[in-house]
C-alpha atoms as a PDB file:
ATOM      1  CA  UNK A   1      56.342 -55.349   1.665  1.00  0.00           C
ATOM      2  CA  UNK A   2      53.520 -53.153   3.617  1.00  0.00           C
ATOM      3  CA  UNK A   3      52.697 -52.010  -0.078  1.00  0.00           C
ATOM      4  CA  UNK A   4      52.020 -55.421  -1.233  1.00  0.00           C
ATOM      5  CA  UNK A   5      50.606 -56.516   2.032  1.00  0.00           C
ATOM      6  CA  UNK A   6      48.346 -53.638   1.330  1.00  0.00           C
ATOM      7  CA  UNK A   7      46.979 -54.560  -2.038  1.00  0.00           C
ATOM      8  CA  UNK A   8      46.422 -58.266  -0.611  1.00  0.00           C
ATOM      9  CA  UNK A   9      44.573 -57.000   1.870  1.00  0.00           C
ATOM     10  CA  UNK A  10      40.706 -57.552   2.427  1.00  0.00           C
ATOM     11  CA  UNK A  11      40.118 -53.755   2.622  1.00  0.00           C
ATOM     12  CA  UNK A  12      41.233 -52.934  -0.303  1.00  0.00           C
ATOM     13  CA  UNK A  13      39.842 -55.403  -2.122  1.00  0.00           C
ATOM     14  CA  UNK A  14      36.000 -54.129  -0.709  1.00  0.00           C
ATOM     15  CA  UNK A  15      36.899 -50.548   0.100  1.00  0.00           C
ATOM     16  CA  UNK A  16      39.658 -49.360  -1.036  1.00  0.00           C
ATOM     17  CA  UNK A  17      39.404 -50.719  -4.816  1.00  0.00           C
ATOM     18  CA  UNK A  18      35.706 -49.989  -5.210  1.00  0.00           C
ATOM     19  CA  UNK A  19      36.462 -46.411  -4.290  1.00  0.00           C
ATOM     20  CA  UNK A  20      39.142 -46.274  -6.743  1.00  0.00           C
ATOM     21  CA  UNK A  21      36.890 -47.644  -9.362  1.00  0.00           C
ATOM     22  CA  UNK A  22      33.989 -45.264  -8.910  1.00  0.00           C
ATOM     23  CA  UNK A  23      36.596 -42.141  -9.129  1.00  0.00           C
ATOM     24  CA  UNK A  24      38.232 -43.625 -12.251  1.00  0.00           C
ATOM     25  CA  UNK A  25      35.022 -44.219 -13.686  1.00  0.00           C
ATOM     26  CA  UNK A  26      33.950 -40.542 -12.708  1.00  0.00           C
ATOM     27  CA  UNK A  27      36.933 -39.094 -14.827  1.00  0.00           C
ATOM     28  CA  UNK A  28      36.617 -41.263 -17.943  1.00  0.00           C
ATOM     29  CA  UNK A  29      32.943 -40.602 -18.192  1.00  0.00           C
ATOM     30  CA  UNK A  30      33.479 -36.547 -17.590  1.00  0.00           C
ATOM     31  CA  UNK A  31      36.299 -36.515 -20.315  1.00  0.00           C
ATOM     32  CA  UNK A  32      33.888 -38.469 -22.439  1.00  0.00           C
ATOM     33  CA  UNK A  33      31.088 -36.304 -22.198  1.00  0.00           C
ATOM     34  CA  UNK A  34      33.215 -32.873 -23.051  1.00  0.00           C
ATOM     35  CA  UNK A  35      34.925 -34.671 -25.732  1.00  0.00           C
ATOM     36  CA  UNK A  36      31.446 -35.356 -27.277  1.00  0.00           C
ATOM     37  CA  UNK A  37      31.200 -31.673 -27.549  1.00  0.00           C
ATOM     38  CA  UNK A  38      34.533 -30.348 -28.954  1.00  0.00           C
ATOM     39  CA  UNK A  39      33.559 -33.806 -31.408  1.00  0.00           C
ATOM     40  CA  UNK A  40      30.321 -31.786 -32.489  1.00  0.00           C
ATOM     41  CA  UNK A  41      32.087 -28.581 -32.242  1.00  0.00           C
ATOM     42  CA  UNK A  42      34.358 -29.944 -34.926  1.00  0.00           C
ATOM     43  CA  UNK A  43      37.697 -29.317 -33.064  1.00  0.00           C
ATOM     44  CA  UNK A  44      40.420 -31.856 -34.426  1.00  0.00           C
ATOM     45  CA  UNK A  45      42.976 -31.044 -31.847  1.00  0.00           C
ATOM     46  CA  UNK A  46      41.157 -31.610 -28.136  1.00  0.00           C
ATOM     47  CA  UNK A  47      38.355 -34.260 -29.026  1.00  0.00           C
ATOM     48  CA  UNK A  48      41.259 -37.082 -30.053  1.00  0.00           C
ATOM     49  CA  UNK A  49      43.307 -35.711 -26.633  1.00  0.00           C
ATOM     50  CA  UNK A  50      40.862 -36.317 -24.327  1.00  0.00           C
ATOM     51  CA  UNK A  51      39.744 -39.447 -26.168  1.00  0.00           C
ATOM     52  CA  UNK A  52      43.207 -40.694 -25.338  1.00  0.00           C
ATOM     53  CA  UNK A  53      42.857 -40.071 -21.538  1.00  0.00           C
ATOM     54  CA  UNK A  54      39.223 -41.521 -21.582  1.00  0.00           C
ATOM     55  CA  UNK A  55      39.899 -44.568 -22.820  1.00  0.00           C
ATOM     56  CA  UNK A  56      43.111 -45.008 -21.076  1.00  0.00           C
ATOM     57  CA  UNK A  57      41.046 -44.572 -18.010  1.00  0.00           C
ATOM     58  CA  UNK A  58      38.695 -47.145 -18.654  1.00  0.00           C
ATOM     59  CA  UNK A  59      40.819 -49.915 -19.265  1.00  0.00           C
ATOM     60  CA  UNK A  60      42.391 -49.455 -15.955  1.00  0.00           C
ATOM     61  CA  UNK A  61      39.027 -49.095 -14.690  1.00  0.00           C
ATOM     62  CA  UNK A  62      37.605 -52.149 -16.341  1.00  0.00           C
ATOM     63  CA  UNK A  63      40.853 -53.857 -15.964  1.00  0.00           C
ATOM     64  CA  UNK A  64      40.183 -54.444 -12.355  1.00  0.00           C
ATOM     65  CA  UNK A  65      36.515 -55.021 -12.712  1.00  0.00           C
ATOM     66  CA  UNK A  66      37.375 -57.985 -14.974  1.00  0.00           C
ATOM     67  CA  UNK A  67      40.119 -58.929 -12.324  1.00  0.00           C
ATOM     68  CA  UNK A  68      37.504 -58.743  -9.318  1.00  0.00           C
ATOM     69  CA  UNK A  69      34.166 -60.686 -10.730  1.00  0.00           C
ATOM     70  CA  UNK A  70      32.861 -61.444  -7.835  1.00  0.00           C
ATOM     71  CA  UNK A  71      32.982 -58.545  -6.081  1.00  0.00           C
ATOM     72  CA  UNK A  72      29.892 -57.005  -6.361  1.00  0.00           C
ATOM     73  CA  UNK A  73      30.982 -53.323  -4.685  1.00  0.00           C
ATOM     74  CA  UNK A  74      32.874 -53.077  -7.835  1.00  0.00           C
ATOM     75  CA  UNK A  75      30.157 -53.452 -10.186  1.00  0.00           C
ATOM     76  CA  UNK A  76      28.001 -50.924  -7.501  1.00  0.00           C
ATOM     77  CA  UNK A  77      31.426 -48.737  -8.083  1.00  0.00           C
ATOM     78  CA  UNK A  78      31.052 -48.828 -11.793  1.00  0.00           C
ATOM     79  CA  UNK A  79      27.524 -48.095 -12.123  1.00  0.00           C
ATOM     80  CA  UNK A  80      27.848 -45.530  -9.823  1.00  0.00           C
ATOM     81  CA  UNK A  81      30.590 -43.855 -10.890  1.00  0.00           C
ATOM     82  CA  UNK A  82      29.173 -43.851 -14.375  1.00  0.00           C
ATOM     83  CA  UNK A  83      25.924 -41.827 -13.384  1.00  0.00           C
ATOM     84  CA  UNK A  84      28.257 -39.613 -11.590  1.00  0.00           C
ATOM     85  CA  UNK A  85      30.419 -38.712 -14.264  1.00  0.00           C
ATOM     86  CA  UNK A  86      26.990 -37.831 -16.799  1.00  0.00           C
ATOM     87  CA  UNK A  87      25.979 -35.686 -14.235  1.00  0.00           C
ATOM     88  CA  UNK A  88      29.459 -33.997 -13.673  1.00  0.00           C
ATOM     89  CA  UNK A  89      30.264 -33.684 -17.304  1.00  0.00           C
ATOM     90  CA  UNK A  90      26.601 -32.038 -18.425  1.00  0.00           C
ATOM     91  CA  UNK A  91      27.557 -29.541 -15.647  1.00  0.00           C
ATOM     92  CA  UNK A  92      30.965 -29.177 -17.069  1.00  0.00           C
ATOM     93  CA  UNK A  93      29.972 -28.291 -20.539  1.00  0.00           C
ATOM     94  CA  UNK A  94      26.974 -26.036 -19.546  1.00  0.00           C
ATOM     95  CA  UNK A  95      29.495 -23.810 -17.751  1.00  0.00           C
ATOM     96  CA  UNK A  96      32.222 -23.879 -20.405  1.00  0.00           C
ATOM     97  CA  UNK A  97      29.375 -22.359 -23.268  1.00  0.00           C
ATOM     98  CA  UNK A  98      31.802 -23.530 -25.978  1.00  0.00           C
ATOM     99  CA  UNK A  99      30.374 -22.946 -29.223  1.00  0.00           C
ATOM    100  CA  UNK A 100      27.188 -21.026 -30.866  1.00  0.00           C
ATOM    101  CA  UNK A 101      23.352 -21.235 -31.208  1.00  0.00           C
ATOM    102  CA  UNK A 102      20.538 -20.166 -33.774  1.00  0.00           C
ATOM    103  CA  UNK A 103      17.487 -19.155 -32.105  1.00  0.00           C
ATOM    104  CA  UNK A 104      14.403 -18.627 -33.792  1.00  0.00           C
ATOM    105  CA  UNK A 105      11.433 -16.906 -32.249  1.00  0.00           C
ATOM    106  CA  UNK A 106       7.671 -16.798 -33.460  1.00  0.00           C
ATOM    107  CA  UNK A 107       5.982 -14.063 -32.006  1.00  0.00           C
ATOM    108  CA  UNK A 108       2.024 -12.773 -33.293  1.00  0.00           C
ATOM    109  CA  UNK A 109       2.730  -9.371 -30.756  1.00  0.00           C
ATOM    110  CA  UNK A 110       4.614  -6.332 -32.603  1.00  0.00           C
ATOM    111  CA  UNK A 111       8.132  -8.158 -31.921  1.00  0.00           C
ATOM    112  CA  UNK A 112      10.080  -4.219 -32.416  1.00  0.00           C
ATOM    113  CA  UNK A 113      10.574  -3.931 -28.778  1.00  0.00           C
ATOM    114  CA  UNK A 114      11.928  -6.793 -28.133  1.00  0.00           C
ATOM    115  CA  UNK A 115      14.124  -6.643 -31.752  1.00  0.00           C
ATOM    116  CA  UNK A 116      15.441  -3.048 -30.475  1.00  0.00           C
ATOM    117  CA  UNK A 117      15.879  -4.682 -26.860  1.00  0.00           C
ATOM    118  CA  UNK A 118      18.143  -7.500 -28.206  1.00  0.00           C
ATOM    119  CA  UNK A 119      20.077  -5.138 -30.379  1.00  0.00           C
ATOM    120  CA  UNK A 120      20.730  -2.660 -27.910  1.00  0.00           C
ATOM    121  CA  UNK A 121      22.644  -5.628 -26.192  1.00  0.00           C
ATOM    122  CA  UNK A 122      24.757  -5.630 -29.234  1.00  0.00           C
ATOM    123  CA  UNK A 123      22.875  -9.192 -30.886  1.00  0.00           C
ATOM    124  CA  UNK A 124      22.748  -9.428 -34.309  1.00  0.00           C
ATOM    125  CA  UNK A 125      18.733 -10.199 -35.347  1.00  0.00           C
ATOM    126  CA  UNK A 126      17.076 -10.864 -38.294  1.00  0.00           C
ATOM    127  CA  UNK A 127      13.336  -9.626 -38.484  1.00  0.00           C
ATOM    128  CA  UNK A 128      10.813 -11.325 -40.819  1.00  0.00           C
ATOM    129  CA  UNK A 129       7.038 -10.668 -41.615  1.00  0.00           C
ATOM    130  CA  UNK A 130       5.698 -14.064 -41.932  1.00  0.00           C
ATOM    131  CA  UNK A 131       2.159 -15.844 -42.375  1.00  0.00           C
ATOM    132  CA  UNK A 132       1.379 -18.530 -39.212  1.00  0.00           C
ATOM    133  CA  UNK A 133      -2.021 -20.800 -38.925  1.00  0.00           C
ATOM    134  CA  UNK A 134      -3.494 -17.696 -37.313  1.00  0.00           C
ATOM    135  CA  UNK A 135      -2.230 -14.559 -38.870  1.00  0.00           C
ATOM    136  CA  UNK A 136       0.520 -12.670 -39.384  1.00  0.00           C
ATOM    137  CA  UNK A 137       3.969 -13.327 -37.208  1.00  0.00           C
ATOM    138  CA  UNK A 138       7.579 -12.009 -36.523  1.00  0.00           C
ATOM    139  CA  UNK A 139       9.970 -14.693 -36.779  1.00  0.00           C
ATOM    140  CA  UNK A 140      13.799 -13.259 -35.211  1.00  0.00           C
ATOM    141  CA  UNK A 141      16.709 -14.920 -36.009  1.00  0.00           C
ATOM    142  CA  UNK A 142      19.723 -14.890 -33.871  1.00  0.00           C
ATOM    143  CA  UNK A 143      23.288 -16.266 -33.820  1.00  0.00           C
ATOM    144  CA  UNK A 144      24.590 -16.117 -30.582  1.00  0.00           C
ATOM    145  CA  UNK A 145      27.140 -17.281 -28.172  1.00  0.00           C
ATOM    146  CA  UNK A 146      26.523 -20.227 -25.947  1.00  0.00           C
ATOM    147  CA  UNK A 147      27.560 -17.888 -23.078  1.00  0.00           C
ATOM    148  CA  UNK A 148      24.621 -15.151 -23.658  1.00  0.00           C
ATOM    149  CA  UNK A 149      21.738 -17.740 -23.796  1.00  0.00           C
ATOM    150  CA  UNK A 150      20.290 -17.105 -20.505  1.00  0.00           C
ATOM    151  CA  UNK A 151      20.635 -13.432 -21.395  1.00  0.00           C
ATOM    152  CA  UNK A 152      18.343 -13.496 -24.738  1.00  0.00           C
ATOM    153  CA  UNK A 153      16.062 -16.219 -22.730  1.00  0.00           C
ATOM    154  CA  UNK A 154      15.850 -13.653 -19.927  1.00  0.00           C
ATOM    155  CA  UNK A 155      14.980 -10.526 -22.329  1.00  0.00           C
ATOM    156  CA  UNK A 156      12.190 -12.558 -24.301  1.00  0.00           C
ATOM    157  CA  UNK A 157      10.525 -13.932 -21.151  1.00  0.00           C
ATOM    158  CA  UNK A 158      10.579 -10.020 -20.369  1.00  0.00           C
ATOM    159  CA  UNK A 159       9.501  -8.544 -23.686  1.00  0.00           C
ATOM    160  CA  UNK A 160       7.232 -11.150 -24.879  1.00  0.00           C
ATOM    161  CA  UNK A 161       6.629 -14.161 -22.414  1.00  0.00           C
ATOM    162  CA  UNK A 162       4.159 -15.858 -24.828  1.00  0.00           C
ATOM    163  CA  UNK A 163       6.647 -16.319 -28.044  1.00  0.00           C
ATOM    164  CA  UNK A 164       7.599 -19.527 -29.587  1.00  0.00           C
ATOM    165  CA  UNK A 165      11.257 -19.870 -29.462  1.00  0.00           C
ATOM    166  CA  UNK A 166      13.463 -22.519 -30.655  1.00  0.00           C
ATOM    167  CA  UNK A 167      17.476 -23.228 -29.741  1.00  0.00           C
ATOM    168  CA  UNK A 168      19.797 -25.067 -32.126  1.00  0.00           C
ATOM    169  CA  UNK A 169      23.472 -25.801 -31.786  1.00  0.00           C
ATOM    170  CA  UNK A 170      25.497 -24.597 -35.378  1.00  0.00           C
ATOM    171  CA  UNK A 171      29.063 -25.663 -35.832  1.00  0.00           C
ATOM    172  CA  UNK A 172      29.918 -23.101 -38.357  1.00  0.00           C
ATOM    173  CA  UNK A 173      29.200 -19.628 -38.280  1.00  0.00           C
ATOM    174  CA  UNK A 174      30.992 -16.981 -40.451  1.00  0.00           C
ATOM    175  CA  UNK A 175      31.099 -13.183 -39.367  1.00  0.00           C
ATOM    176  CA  UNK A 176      27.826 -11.995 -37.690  1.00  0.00           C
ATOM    177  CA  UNK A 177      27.383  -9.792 -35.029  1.00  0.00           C
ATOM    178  CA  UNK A 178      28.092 -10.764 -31.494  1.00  0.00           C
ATOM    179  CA  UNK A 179      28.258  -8.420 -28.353  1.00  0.00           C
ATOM    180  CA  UNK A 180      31.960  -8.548 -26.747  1.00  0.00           C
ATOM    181  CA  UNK A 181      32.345 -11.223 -24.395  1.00  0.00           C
ATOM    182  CA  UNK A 182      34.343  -9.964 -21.166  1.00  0.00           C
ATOM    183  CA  UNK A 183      37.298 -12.759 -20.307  1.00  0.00           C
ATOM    184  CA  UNK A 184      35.610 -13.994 -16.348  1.00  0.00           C
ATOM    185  CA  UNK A 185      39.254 -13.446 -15.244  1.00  0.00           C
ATOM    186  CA  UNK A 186      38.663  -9.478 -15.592  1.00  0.00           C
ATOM    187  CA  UNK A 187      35.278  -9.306 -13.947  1.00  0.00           C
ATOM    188  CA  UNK A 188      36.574 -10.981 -11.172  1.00  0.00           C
ATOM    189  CA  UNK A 189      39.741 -10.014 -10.759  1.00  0.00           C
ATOM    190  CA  UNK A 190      41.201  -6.058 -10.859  1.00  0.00           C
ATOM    191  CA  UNK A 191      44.204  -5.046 -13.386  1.00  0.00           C
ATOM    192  CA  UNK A 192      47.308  -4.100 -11.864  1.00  0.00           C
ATOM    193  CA  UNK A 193      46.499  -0.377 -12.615  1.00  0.00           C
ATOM    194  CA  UNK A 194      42.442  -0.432 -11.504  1.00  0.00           C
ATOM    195  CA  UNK A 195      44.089  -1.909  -7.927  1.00  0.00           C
ATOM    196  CA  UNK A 196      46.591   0.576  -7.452  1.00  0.00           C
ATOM    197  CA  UNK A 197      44.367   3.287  -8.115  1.00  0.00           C
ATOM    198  CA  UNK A 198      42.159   2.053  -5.380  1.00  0.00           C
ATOM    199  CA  UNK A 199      44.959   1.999  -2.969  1.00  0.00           C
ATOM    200  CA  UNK A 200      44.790   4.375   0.233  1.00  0.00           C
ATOM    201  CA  UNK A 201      48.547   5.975  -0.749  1.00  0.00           C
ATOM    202  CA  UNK A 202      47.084   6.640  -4.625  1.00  0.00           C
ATOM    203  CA  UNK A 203      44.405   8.622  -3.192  1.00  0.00           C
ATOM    204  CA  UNK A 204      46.437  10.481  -0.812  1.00  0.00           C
ATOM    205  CA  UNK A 205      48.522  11.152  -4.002  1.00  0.00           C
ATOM    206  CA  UNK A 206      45.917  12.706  -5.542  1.00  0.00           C
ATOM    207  CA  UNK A 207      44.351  14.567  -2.811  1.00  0.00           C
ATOM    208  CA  UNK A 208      48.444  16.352  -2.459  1.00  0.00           C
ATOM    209  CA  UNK A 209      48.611  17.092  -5.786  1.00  0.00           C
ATOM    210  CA  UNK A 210      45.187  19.082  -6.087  1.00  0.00           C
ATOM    211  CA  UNK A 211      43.251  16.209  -8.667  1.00  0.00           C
END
């Protein structure tokens, strides 16, 4: 009875269900966005799973809307929660760097620093004399990982501020040469072996024994 009493209820028909609304519409919108990704990724196995959620969402969402006309706080809800969940899910996909990129970069300045800088870092590049509308250029090709953009952004601002540099998203890529990409778990977190030898009693170990 206090259930249903509750969902009768004034406040939750202007708070309560307008809150509900903008959350809802928050997830759907998220799950959309990423699932527009792993769509241009070409993965057949998450895209249609979170296509199920995000649509199951919505029609709960939109469910009530078309139950509640004239309520405007649930069309302010809506709206709302749909800008929100753009905004949430661009931030989502920046940090999960799923995928690759081709970047090409026009340089007229001798580009073999910057070629030795990037493969030092373990990049694969490509090197090519080329003829621009004023002179000779390098133009570098790169494959990368979505996760080391910043890093080959930061070490041509460095190098060569004034190069022409464009970034692509590729769907397939076969072999190449990538530097290693460390899991985030390990740089954050110690292995059972790296914490034990940083224990007090594993130094005192070592300090008895001579090593």
């Amino acid at each position: 009875m206090h259930i249903a009493s509750l969902f009768d209820s004034e406040i939750f028909k202007w708070v309560i269900l307008p809150i509900l609304i903008f959350f809802a519409r928050i997830c759907d919108v998220t799950i959309g966005t990423v699932r527009i990704m792993f769509v241009s990724k070409g993965n057949k196995l998450i895209a249609p799973l979170l296509g199920f959620f995000e649509v199951l969402i919505w029609l709960a969402a939109i469910g009530q809307i078309m139950k509640n006309l004239n309520n405007i706080f649930c069309y302010v809800a809506y709206a709302s929660g749909f800008a929100m969940g753009n905004f949430i899910g661009i931030h989502i996909e920046e940090k999960l760097a799923v995928g690759r990129l081709v970047i090409r970069v026009i340089t007229a300045k001798d580009a073999h620093i910057l070629v030795d800088k990037l493969r030092k870092r373990g990049f694969g590049v490509t090197n090519v004399d080329a003829e621009g509308s004023k002179g000779k250029v390098n133009i570098i090709f790169m494959v990368i990982n979505r996760s080391h953009l910043q890093e080959v952004i930061e070490i041509i601002h460095k190098h060569n501020p004034k190069a022409f540099y464009s970034i692509e998203d590729t769907r397939f890529v076969k072999k190449g040469i990538f530097p290693h990409r460390e899991s985030p778990i390990k740089k954050k977190f110690l292995t059972l072996p790296q914490f034990y030898k940083r224990t007090k009693f594993y130094q005192k170990f070592r300090i008895r024994k001579g090593k």
